[in-house]
PDB file of N, CA and C in Angstrom:
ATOM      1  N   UNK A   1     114.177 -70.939-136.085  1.00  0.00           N
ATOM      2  CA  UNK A   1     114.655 -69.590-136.309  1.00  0.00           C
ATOM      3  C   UNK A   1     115.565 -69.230-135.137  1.00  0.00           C
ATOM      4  N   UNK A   2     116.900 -68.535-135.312  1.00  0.00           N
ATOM      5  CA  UNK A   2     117.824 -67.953-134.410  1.00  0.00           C
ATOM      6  C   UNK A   2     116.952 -67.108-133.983  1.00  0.00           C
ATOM      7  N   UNK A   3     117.789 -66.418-132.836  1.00  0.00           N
ATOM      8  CA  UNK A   3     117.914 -65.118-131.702  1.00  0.00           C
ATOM      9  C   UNK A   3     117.807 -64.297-132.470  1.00  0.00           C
ATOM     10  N   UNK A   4     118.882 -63.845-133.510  1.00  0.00           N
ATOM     11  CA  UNK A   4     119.456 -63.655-134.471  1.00  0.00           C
ATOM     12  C   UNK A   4     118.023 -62.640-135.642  1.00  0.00           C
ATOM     13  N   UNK A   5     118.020 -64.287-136.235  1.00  0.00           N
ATOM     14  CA  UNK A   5     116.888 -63.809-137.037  1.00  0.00           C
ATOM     15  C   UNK A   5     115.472 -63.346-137.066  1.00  0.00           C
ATOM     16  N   UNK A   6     114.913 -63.896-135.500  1.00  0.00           N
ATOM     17  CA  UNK A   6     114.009 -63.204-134.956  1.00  0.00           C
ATOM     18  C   UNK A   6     113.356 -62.128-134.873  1.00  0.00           C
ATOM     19  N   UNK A   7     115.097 -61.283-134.324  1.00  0.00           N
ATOM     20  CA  UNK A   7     115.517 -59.918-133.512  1.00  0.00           C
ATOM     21  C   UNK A   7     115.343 -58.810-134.881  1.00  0.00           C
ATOM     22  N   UNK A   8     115.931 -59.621-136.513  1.00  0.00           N
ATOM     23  CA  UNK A   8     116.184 -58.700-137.710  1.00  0.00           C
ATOM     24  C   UNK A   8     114.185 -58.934-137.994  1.00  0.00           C
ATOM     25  N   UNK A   9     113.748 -60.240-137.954  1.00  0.00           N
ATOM     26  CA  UNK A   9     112.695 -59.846-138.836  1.00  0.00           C
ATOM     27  C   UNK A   9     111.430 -59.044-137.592  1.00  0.00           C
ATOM     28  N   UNK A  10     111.711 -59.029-136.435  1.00  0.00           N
ATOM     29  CA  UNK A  10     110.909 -58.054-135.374  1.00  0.00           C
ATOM     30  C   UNK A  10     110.674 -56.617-135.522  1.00  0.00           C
ATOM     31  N   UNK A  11     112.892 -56.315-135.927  1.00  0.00           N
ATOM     32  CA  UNK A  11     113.093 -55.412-136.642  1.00  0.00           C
ATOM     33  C   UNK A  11     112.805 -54.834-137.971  1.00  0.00           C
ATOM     34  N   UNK A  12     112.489 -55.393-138.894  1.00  0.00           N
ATOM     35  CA  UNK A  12     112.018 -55.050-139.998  1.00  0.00           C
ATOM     36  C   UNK A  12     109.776 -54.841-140.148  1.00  0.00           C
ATOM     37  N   UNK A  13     109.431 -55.128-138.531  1.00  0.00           N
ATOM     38  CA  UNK A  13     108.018 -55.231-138.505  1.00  0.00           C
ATOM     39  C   UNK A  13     107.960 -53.726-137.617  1.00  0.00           C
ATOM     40  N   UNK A  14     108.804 -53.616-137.184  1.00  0.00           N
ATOM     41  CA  UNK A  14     108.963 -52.118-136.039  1.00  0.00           C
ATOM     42  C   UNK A  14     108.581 -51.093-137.195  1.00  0.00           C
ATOM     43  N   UNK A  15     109.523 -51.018-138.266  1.00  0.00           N
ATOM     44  CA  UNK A  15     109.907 -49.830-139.053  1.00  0.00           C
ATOM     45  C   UNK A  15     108.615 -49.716-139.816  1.00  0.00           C
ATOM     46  N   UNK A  16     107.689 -50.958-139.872  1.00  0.00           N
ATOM     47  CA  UNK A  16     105.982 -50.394-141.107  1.00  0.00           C
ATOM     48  C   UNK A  16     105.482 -50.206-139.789  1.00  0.00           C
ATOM     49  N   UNK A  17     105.354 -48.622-139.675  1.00  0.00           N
ATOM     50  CA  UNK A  17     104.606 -48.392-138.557  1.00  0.00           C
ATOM     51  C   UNK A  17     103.198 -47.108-139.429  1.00  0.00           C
ATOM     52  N   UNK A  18     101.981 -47.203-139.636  1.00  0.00           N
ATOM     53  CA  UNK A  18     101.184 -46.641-140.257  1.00  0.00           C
ATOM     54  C   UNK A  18     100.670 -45.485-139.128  1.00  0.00           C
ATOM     55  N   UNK A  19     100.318 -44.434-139.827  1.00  0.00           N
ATOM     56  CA  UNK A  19      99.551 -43.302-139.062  1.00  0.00           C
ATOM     57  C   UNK A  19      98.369 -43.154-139.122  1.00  0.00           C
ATOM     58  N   UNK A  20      97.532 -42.523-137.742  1.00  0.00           N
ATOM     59  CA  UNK A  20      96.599 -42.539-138.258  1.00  0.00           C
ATOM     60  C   UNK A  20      96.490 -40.957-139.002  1.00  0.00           C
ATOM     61  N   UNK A  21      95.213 -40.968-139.473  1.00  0.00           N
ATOM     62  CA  UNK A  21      94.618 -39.943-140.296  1.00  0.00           C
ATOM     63  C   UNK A  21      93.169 -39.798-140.251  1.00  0.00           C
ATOM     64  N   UNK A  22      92.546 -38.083-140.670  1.00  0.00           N
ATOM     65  CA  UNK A  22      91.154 -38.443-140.823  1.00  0.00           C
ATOM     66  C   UNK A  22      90.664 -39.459-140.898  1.00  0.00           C
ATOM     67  N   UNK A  23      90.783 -39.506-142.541  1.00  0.00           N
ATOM     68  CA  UNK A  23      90.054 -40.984-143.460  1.00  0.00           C
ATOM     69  C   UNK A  23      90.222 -42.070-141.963  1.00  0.00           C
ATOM     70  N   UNK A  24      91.354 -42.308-141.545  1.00  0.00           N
ATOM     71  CA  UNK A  24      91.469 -43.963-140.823  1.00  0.00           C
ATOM     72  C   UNK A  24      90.366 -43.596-139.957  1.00  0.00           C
ATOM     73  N   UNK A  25      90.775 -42.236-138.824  1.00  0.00           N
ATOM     74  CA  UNK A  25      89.469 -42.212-137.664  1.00  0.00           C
ATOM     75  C   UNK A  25      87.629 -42.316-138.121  1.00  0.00           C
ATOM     76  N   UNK A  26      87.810 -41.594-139.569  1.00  0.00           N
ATOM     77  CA  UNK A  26      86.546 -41.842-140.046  1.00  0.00           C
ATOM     78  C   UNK A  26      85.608 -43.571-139.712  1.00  0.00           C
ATOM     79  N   UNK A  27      86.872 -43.952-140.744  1.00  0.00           N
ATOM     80  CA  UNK A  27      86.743 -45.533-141.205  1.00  0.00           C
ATOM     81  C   UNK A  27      86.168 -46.374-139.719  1.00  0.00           C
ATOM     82  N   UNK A  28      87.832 -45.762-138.923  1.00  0.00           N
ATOM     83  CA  UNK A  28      86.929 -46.287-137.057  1.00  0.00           C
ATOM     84  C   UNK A  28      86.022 -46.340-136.510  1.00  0.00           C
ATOM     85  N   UNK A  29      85.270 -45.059-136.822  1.00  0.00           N
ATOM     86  CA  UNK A  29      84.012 -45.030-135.925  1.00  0.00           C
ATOM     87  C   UNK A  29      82.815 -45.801-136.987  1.00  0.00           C
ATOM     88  N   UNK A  30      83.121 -45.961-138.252  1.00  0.00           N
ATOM     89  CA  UNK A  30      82.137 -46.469-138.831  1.00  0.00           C
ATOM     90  C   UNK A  30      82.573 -47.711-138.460  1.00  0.00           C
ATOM     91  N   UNK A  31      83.705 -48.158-138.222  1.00  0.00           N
ATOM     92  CA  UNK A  31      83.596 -50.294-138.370  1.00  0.00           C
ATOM     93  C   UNK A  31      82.836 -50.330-136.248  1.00  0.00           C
ATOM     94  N   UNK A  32      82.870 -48.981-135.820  1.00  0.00           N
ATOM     95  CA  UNK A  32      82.531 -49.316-134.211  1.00  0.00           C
ATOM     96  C   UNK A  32      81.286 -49.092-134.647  1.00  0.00           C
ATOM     97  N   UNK A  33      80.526 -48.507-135.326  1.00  0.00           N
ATOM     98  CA  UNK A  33      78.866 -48.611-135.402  1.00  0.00           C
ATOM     99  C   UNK A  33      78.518 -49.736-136.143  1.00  0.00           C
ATOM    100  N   UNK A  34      79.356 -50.002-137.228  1.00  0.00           N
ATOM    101  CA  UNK A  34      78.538 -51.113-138.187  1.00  0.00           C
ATOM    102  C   UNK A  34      78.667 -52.418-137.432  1.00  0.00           C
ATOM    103  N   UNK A  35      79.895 -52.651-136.878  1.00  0.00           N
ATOM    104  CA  UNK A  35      80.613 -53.905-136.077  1.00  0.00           C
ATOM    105  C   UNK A  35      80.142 -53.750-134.781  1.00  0.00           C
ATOM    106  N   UNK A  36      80.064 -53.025-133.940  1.00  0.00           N
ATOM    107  CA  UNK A  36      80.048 -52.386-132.445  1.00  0.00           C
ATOM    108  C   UNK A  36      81.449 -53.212-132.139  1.00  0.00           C
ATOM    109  N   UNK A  37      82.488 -52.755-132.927  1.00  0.00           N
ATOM    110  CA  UNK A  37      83.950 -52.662-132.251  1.00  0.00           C
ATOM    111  C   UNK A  37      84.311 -51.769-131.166  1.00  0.00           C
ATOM    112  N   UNK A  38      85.217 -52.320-130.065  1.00  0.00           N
ATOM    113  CA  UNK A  38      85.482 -50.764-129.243  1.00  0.00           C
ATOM    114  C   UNK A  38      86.270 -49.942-129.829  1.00  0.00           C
ATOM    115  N   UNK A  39      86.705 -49.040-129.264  1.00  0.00           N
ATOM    116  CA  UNK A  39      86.800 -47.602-129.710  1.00  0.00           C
ATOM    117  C   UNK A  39      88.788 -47.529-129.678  1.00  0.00           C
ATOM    118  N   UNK A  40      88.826 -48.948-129.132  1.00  0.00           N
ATOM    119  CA  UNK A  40      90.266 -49.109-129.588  1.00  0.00           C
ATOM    120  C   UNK A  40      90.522 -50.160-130.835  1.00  0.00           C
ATOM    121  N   UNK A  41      89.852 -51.372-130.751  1.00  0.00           N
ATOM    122  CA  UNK A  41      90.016 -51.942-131.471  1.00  0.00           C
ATOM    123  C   UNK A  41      89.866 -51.631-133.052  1.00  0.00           C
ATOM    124  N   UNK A  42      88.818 -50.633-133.362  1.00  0.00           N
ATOM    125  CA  UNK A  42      88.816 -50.116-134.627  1.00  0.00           C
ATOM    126  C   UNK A  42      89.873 -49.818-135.245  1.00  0.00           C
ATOM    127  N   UNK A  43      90.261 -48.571-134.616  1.00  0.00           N
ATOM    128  CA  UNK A  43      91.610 -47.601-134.829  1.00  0.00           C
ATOM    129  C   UNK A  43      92.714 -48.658-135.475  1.00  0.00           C
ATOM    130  N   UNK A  44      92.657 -49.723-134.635  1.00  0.00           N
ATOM    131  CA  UNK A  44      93.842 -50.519-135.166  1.00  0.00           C
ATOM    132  C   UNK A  44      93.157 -51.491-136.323  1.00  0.00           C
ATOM    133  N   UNK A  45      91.754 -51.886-136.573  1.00  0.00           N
ATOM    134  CA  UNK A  45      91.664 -52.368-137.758  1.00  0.00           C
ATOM    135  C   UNK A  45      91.641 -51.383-138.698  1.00  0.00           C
ATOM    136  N   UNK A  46      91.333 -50.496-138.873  1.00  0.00           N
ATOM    137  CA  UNK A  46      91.219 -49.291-139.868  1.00  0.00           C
ATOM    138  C   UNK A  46      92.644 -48.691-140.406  1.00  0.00           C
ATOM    139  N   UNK A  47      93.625 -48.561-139.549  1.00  0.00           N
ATOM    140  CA  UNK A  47      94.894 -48.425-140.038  1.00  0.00           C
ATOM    141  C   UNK A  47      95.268 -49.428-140.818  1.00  0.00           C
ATOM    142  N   UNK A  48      95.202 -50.713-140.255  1.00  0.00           N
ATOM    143  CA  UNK A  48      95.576 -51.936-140.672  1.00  0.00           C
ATOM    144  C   UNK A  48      95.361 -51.711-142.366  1.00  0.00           C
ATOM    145  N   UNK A  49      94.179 -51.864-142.016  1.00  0.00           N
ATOM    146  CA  UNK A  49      93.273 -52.077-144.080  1.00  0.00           C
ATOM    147  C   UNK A  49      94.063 -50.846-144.515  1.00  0.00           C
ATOM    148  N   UNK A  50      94.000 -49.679-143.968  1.00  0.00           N
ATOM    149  CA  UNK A  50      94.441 -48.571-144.738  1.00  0.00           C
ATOM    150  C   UNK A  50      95.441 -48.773-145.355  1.00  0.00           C
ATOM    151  N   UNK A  51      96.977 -49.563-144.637  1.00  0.00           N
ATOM    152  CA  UNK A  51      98.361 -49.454-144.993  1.00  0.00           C
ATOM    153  C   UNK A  51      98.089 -50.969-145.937  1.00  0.00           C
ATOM    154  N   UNK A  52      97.141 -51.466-146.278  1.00  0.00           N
ATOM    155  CA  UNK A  52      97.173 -53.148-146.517  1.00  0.00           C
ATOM    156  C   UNK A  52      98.010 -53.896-145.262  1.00  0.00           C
ATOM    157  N   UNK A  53      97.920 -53.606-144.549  1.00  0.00           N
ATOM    158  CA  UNK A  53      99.101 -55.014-143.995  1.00  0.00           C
ATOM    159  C   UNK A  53      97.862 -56.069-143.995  1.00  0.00           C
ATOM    160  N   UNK A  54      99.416 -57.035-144.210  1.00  0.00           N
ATOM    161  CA  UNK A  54      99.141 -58.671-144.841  1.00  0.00           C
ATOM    162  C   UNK A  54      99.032 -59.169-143.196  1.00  0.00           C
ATOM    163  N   UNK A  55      99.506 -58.925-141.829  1.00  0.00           N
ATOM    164  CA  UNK A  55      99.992 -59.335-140.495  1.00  0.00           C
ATOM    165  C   UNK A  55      99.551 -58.002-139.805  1.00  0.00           C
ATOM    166  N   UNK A  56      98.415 -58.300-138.711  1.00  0.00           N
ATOM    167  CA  UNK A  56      98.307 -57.418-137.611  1.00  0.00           C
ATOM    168  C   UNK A  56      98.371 -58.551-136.291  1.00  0.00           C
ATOM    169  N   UNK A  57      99.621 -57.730-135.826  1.00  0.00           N
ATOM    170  CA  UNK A  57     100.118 -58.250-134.234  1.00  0.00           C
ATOM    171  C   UNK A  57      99.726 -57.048-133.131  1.00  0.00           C
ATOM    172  N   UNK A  58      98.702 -57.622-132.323  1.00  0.00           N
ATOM    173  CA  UNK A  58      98.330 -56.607-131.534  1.00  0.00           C
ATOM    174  C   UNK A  58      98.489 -57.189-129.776  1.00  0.00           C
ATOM    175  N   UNK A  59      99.422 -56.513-129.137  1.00  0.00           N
ATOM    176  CA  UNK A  59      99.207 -57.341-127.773  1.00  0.00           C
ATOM    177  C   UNK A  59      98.050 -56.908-126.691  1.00  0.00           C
ATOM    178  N   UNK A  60      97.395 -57.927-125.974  1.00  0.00           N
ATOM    179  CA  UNK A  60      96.316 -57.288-125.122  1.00  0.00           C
ATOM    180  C   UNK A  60      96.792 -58.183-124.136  1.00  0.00           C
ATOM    181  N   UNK A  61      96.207 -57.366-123.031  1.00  0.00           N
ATOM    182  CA  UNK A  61      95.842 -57.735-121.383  1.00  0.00           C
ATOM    183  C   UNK A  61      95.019 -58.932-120.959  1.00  0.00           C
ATOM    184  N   UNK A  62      94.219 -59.237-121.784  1.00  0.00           N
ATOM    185  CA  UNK A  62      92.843 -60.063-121.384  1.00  0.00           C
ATOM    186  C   UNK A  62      93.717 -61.180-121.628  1.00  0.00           C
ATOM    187  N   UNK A  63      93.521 -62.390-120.998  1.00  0.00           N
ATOM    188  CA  UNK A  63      94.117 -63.851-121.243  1.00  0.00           C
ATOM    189  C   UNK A  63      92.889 -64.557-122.320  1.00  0.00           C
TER     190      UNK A  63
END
């Protein structure tokens, strides 16, 4: 893959950007009690399922 094409399909992953909402924060705190997910990691699976995405790219700190 080009520079090029990279840069368009990075660009085309920028623009599905999902919100949260009640329902999602709901959904959060239930996958952090049922799962004991943290209190970040939910948020971002719960949006995820909400919007369907097929691809969750999430960057973290921890190596």
């Amino acid at each position: 893959m080009s520079a090029a094409e990279a840069n368009r399909s990075f660009s085309r992953l920028l623009r599905e950007v999902a919100d949260s909402t009640a329902g999602v924060l709901a959904g959060a705190m239930d996958l952090c009690v049922d799962h004991q997910l943290g209190s970040w990691d939910a948020p971002v699976l719960s949006v995820a399922a909400g919007a369907d995405a097929r691809l969750l790219l999430q960057l973290t700190e921890n190596p």
